[in-house]
N, C-alpha and C. Protein backbone atom coordinates (compact mmCIF):
# COMPACT_ATOMS: atom_id res chain seq x y z
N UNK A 1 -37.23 -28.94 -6.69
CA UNK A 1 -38.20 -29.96 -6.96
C UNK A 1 -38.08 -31.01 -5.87
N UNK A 2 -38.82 -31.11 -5.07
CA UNK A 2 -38.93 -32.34 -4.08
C UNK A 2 -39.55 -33.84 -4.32
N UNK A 3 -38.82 -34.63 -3.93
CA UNK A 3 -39.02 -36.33 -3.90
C UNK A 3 -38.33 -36.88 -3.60
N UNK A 4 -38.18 -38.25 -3.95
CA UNK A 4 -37.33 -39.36 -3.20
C UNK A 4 -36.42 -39.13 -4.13
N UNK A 5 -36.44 -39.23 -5.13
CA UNK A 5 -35.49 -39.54 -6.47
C UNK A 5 -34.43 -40.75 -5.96
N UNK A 6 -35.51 -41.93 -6.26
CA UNK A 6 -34.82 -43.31 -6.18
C UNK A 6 -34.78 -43.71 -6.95
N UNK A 7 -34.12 -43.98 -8.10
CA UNK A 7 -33.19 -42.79 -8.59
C UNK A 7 -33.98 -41.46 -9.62
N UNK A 8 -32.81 -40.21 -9.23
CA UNK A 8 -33.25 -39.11 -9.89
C UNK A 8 -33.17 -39.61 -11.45
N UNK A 9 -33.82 -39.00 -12.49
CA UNK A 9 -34.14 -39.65 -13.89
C UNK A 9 -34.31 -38.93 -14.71
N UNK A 10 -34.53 -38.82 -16.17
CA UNK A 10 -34.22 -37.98 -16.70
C UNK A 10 -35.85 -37.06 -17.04
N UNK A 11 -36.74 -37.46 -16.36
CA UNK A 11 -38.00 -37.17 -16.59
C UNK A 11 -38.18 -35.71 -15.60
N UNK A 12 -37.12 -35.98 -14.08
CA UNK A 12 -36.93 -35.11 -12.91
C UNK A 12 -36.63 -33.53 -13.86
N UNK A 13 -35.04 -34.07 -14.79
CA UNK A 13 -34.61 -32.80 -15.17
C UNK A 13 -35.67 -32.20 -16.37
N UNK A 14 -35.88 -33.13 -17.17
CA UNK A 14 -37.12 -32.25 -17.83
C UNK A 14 -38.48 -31.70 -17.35
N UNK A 15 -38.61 -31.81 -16.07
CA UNK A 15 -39.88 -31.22 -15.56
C UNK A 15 -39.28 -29.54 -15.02
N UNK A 16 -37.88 -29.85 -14.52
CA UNK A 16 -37.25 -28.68 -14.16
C UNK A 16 -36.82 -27.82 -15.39
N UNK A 17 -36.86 -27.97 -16.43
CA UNK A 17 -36.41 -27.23 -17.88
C UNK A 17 -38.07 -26.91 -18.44
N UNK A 18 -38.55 -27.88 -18.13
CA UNK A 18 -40.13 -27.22 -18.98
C UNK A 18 -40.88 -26.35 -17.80
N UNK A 19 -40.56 -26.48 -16.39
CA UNK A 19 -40.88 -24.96 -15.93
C UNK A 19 -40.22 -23.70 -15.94
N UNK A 20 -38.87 -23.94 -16.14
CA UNK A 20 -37.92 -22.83 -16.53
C UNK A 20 -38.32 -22.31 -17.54
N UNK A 21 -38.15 -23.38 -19.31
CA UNK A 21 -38.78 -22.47 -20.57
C UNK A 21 -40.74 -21.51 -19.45
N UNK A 22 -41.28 -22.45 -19.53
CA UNK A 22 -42.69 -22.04 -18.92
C UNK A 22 -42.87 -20.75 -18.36
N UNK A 23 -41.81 -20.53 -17.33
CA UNK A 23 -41.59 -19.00 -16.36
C UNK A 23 -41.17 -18.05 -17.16
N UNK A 24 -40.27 -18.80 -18.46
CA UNK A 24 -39.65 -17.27 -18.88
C UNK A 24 -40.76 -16.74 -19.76
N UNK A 25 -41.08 -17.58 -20.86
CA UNK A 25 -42.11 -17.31 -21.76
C UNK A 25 -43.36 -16.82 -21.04
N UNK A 26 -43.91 -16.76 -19.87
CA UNK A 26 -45.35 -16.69 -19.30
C UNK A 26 -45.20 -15.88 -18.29
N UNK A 27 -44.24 -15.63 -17.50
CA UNK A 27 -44.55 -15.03 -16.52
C UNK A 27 -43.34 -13.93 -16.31
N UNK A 28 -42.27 -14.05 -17.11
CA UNK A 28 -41.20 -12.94 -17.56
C UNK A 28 -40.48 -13.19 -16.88
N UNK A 29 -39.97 -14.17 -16.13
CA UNK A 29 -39.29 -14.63 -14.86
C UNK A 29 -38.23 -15.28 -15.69
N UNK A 30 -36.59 -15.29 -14.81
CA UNK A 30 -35.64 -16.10 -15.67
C UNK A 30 -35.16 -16.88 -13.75
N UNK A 31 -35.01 -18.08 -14.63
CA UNK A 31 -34.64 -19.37 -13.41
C UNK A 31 -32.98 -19.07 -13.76
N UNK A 32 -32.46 -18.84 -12.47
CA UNK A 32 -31.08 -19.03 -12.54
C UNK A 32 -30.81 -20.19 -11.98
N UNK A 33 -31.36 -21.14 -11.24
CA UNK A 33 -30.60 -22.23 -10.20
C UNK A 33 -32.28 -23.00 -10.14
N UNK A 34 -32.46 -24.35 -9.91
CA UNK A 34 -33.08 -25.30 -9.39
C UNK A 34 -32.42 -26.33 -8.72
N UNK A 35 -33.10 -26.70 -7.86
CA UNK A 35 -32.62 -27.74 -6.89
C UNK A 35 -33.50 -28.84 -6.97
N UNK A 36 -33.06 -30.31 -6.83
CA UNK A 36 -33.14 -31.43 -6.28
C UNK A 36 -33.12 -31.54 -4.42
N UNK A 37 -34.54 -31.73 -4.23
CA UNK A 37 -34.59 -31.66 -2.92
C UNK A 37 -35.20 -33.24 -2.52
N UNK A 38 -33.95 -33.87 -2.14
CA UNK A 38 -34.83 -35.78 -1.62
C UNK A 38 -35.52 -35.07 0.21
N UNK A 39 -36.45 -35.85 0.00
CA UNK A 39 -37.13 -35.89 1.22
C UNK A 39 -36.32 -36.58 1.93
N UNK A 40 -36.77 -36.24 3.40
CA UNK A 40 -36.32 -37.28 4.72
C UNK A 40 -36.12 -38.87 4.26
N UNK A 41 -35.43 -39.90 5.22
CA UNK A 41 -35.80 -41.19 4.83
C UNK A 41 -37.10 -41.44 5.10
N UNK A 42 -37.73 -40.99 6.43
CA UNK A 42 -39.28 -41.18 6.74
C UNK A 42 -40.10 -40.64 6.05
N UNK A 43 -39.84 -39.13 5.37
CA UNK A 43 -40.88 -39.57 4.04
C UNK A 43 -40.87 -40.51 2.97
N UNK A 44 -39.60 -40.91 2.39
CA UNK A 44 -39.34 -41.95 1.83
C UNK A 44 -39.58 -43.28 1.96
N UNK A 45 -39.61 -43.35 2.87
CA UNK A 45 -39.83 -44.70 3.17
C UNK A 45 -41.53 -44.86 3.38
N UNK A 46 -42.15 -43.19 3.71
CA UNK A 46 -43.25 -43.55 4.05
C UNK A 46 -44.40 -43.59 2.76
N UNK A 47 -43.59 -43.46 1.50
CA UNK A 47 -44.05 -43.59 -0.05
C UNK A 47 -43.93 -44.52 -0.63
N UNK A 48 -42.28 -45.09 -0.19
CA UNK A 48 -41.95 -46.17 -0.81
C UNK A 48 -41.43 -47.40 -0.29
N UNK A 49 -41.94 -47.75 1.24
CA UNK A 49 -41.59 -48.90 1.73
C UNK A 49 -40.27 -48.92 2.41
N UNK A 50 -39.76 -49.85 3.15
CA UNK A 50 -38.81 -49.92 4.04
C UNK A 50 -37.12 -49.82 2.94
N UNK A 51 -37.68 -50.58 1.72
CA UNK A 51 -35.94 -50.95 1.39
C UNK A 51 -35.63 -49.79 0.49
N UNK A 52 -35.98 -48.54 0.81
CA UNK A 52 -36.01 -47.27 -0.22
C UNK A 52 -34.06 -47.12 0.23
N UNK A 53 -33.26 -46.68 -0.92
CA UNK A 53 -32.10 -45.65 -0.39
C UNK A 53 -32.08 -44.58 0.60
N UNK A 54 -31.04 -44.54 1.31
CA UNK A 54 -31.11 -43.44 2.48
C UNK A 54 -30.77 -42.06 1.82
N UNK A 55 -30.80 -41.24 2.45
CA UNK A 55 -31.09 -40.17 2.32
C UNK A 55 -29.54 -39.84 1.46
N UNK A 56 -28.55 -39.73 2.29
CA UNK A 56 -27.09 -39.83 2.07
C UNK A 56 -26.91 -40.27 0.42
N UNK A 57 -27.27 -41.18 0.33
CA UNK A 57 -26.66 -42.08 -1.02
C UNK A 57 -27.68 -41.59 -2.04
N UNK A 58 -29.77 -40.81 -1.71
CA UNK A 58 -30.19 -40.07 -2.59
C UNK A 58 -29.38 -39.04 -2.75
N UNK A 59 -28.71 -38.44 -2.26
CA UNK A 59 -28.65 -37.02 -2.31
C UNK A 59 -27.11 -37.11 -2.86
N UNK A 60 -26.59 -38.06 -2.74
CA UNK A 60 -25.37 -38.37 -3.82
C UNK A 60 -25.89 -38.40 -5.50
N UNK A 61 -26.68 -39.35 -5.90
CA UNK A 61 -27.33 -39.48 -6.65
C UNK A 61 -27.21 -38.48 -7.73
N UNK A 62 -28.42 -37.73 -6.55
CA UNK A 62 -29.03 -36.46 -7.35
C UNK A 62 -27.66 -35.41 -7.53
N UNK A 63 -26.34 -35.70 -6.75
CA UNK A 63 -25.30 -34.42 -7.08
C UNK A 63 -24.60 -35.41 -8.35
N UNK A 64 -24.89 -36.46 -8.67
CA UNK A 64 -24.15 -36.87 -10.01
C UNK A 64 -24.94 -36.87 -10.85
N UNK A 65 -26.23 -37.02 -10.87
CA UNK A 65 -27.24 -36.80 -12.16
C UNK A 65 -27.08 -34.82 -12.56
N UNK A 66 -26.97 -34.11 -11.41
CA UNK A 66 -26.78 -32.40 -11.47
C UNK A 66 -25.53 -32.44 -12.08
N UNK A 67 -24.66 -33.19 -12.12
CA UNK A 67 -23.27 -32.91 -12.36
C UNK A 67 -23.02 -31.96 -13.52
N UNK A 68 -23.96 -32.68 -14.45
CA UNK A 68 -23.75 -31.88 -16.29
C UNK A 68 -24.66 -31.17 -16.52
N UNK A 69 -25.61 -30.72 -15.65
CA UNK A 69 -26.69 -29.62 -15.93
C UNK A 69 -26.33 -28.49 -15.14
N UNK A 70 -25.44 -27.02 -15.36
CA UNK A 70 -24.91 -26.08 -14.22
C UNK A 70 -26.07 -25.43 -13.63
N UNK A 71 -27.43 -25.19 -13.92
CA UNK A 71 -28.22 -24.75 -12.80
C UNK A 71 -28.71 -25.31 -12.53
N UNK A 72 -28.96 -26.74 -12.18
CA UNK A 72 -29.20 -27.43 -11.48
C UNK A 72 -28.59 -28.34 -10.40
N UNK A 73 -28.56 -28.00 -8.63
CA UNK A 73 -28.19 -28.12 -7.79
C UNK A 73 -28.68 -29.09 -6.72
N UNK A 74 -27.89 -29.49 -5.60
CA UNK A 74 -28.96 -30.83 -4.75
C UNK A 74 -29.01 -30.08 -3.48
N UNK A 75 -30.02 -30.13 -2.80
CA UNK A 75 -30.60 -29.52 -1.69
C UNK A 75 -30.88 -31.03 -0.90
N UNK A 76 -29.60 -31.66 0.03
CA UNK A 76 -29.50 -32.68 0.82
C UNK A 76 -30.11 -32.46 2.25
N UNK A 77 -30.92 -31.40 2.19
CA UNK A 77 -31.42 -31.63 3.74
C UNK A 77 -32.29 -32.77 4.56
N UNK A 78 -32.72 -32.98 3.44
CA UNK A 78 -33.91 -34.04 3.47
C UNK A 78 -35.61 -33.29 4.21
N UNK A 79 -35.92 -31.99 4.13
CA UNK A 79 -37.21 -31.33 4.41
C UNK A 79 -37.66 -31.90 3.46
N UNK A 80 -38.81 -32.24 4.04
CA UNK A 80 -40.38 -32.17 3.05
C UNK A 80 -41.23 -30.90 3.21
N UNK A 81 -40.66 -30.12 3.95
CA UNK A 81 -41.65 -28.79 4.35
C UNK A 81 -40.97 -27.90 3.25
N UNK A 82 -42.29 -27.20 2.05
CA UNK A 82 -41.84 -26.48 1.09
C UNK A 82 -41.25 -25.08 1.39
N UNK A 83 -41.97 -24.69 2.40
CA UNK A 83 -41.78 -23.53 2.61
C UNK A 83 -40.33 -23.06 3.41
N UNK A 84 -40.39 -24.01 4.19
CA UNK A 84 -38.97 -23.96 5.22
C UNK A 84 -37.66 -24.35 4.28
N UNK A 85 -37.77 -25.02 3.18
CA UNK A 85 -36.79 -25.34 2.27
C UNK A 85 -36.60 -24.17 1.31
N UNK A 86 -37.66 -23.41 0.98
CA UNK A 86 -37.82 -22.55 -0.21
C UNK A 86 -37.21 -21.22 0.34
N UNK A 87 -37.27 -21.12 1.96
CA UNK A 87 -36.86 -19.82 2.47
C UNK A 87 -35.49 -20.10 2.70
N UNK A 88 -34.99 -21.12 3.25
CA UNK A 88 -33.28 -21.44 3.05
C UNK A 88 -33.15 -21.63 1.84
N UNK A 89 -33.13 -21.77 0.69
CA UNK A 89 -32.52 -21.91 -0.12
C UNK A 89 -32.69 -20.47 -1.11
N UNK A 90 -33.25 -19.45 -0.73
CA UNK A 90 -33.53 -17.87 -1.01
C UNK A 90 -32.64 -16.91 -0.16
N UNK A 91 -32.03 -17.92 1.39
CA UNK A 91 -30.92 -17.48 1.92
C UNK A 91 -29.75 -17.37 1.50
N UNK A 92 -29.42 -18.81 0.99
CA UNK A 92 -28.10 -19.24 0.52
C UNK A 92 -28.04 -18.35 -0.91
N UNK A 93 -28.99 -18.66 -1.61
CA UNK A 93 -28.77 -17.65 -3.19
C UNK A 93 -28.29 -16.10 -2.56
N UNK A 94 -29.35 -15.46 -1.59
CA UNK A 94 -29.25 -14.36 -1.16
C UNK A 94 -27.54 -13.81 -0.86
N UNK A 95 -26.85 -14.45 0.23
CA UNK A 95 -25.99 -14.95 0.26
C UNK A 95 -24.80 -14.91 0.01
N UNK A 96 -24.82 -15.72 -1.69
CA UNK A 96 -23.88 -16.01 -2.30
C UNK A 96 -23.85 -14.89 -3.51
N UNK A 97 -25.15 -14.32 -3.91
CA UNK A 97 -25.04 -13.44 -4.83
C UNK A 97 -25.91 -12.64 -4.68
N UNK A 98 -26.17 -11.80 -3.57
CA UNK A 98 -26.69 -10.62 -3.53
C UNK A 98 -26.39 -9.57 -4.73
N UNK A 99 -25.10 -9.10 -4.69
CA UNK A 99 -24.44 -8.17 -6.03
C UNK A 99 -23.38 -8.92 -6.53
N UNK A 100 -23.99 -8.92 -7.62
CA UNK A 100 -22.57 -9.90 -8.50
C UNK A 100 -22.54 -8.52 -9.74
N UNK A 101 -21.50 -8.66 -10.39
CA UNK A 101 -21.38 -8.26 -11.87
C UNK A 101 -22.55 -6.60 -12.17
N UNK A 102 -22.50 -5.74 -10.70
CA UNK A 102 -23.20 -4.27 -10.69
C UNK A 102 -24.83 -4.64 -10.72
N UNK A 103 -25.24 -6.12 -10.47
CA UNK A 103 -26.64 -6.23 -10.64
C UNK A 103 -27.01 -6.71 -8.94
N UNK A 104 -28.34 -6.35 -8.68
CA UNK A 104 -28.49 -6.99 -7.04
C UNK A 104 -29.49 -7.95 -7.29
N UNK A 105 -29.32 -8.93 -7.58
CA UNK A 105 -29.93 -10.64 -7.33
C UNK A 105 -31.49 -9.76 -6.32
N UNK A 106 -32.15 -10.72 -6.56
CA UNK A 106 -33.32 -11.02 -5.92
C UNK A 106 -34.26 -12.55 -6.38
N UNK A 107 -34.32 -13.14 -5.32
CA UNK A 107 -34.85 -14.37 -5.50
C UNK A 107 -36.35 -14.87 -4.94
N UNK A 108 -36.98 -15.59 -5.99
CA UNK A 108 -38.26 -15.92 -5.44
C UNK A 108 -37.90 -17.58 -5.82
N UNK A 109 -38.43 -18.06 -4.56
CA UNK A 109 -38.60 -19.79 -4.70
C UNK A 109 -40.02 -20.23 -5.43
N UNK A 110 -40.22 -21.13 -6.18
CA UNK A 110 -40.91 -21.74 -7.09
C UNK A 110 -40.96 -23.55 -6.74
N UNK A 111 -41.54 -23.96 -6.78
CA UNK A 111 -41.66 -25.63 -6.23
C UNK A 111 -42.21 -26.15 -7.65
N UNK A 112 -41.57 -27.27 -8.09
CA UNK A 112 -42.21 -28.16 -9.16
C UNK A 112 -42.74 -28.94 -8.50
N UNK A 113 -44.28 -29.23 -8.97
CA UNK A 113 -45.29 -30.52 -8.58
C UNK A 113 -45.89 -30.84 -9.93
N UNK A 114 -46.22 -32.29 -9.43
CA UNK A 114 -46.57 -32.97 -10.54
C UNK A 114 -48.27 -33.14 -10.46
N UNK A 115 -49.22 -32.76 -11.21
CA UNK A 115 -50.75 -33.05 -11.32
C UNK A 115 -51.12 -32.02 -10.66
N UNK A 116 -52.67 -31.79 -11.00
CA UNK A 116 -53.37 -30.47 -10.66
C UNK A 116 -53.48 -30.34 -9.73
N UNK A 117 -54.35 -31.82 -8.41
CA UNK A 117 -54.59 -31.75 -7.02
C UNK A 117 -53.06 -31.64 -6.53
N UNK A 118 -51.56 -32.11 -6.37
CA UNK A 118 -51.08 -31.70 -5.86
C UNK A 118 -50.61 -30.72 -5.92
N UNK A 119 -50.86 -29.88 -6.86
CA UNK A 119 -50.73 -28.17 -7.26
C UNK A 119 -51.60 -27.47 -6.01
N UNK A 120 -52.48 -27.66 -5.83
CA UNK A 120 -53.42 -26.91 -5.20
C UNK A 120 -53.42 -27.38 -3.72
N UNK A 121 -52.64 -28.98 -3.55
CA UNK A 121 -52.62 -28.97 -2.18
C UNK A 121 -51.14 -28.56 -2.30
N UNK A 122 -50.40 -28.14 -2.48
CA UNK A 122 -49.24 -27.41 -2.08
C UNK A 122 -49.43 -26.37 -2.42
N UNK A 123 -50.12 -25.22 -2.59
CA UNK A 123 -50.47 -24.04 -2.44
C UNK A 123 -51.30 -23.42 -1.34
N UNK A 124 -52.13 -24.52 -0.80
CA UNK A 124 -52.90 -24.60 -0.07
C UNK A 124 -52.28 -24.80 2.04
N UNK A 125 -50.82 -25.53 1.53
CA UNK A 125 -50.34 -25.88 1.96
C UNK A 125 -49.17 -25.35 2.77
N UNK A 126 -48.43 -24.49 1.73
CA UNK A 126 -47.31 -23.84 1.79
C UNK A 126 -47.37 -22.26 1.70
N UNK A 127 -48.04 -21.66 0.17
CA UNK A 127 -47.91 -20.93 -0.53
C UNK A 127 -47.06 -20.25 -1.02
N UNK A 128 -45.49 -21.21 -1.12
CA UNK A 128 -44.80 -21.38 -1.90
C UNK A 128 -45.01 -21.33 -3.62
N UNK A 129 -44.90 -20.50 -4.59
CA UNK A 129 -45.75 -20.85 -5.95
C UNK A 129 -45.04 -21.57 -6.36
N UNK A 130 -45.76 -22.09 -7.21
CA UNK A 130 -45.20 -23.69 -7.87
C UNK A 130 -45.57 -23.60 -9.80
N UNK A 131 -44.54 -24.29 -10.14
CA UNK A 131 -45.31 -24.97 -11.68
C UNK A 131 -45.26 -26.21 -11.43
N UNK A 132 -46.81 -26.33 -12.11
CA UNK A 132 -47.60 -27.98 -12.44
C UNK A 132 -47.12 -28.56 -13.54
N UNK A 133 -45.98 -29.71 -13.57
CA UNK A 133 -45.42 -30.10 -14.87
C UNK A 133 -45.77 -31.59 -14.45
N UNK A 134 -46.75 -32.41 -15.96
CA UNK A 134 -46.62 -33.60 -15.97
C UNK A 134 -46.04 -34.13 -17.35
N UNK A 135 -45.70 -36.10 -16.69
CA UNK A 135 -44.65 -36.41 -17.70
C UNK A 135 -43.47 -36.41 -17.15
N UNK A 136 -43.22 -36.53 -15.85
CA UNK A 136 -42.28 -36.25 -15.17
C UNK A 136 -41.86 -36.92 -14.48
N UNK A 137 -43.20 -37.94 -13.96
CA UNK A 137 -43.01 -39.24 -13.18
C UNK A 137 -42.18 -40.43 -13.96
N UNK A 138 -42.01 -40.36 -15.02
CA UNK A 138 -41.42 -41.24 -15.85
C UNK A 138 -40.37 -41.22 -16.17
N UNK A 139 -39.24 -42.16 -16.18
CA UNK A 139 -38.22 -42.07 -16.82
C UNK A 139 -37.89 -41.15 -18.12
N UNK A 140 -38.79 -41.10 -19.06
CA UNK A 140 -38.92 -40.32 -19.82
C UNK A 140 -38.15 -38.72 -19.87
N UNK A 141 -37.66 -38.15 -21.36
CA UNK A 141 -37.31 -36.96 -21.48
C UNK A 141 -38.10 -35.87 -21.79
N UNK A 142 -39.32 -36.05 -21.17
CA UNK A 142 -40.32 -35.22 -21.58
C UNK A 142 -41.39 -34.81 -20.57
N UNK A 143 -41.61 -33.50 -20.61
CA UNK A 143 -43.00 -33.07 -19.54
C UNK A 143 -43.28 -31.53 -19.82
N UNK A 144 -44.81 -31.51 -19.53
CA UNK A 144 -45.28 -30.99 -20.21
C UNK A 144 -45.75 -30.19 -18.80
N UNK A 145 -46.10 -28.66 -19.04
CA UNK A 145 -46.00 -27.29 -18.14
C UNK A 145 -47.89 -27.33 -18.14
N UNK A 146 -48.65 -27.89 -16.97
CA UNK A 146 -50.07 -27.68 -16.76
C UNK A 146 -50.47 -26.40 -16.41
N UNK A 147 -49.78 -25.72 -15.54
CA UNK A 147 -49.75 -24.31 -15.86
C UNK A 147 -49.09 -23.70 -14.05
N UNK A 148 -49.06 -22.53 -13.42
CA UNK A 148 -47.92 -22.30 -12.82
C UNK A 148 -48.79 -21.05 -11.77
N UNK A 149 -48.61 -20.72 -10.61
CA UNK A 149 -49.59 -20.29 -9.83
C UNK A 149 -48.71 -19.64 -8.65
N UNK A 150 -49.29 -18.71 -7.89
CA UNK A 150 -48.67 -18.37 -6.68
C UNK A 150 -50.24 -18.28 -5.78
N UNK A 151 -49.96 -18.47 -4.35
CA UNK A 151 -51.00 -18.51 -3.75
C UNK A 151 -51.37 -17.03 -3.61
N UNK A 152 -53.34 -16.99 -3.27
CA UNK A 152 -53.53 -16.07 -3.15
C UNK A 152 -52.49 -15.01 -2.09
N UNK A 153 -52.72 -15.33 -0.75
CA UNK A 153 -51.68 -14.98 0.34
C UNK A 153 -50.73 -15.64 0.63
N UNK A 154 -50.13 -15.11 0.13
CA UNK A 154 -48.44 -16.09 0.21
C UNK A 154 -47.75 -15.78 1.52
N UNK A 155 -47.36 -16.31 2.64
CA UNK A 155 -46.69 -16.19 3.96
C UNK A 155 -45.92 -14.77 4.48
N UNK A 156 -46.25 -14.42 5.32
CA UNK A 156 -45.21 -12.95 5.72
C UNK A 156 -44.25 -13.18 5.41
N UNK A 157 -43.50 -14.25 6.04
CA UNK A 157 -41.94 -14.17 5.97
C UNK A 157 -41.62 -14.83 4.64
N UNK A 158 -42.35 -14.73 4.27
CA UNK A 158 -41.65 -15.19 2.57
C UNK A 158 -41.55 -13.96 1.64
N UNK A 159 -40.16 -13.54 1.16
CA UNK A 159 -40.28 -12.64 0.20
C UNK A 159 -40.34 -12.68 -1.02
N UNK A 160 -41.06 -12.10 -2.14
CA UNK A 160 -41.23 -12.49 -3.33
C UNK A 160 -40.32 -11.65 -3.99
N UNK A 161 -39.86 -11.74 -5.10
CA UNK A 161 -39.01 -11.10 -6.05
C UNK A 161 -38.21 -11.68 -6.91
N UNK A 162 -38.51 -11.65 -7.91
CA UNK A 162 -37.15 -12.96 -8.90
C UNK A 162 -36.43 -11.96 -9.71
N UNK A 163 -37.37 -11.07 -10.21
CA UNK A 163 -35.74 -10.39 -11.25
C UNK A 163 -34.94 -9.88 -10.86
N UNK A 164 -33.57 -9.66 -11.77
CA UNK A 164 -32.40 -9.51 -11.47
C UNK A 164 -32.87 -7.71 -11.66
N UNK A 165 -32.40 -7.18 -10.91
CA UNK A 165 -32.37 -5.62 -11.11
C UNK A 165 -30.98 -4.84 -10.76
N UNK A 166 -31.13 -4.18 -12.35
CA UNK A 166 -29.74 -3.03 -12.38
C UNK A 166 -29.52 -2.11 -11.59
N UNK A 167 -28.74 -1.29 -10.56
CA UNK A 167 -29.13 -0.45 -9.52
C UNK A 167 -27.79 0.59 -10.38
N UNK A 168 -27.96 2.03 -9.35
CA UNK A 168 -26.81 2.71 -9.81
C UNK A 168 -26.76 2.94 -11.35
């Protein structure tokens, strides 16, 4: 999920749990891991003015708000580019758990956005698929799944695949 998260809140992690329930129930997909991804300071700053937190001390933040949720992780690079974030972080899973426990991992990246137009301009954009969860912008423990999309042509070098498959 990408933003500033000045500060990350509890509205962040429920947008990331109501697309998780959302994927499994709708699209048969199970979320093993989400990330907290703070933008650059220059996108940050270029949303929220000069006296925003730096990047460093977001991305601290967001690894102590992740602390007590285990699939949820902080992605400190500071990209705002979905796609270039979504394909490293399909590396690192790749990676770390190609074959675990006789099963071979396969991972597809998913982006949480908030409202319909930025659904469609980050599809438009990236074609990274995303779920549209609002209710999220708010401090609040609550948000609600608008509904969840992959672009028509989704990028060459992006590979799609999320379930876990038994081999052997």
């Amino acid at each position: 999920r990408p933003g500033t998260f000045t500060p990350p809140h509890q509205g962040d992690f429920a947008a990331l749990d109501a697309a998780r329930r959302h994927l499994a129930a709708h699209a048969d997909l199970r979320v093993v891991a989400a990330f907290l991804a703070p933008t650059s300071d220059a996108a940050a700053q270029g949303s929220l003015g000069a006296g925003v937190l730096p990047l460093d001390s977001r991305g601290a933040l967001c690894a102590l708000a992740a602390s007590t949720t285990p699939w949820v992780d902080v992605c400190s690079w500071g990209w705002s580019d979905a796609l270039r974030t979504s394909e490293r972080i399909t590396r690192e899973l790749l990676n770390r758990l190609e074959w675990v426990g006789g099963v071979r991992w396969e991972f597809e990246a998913w982006w949480v956005v908030r409202g319909g137009a930025e659904l469609g301009a980050h599809l438009r954009a990236s074609g990274v698929p995303a779920v549209c969860v609002d209710g999220a912008s708010s401090g609040e423990g609550s948000a609600e799944v608008w509904g969840a999309a992959r672009s028509p042509r989704p990028p060459a070098a992006f590979n799609p695949a999320v379930r876990a498959r038994r081999f052997g």
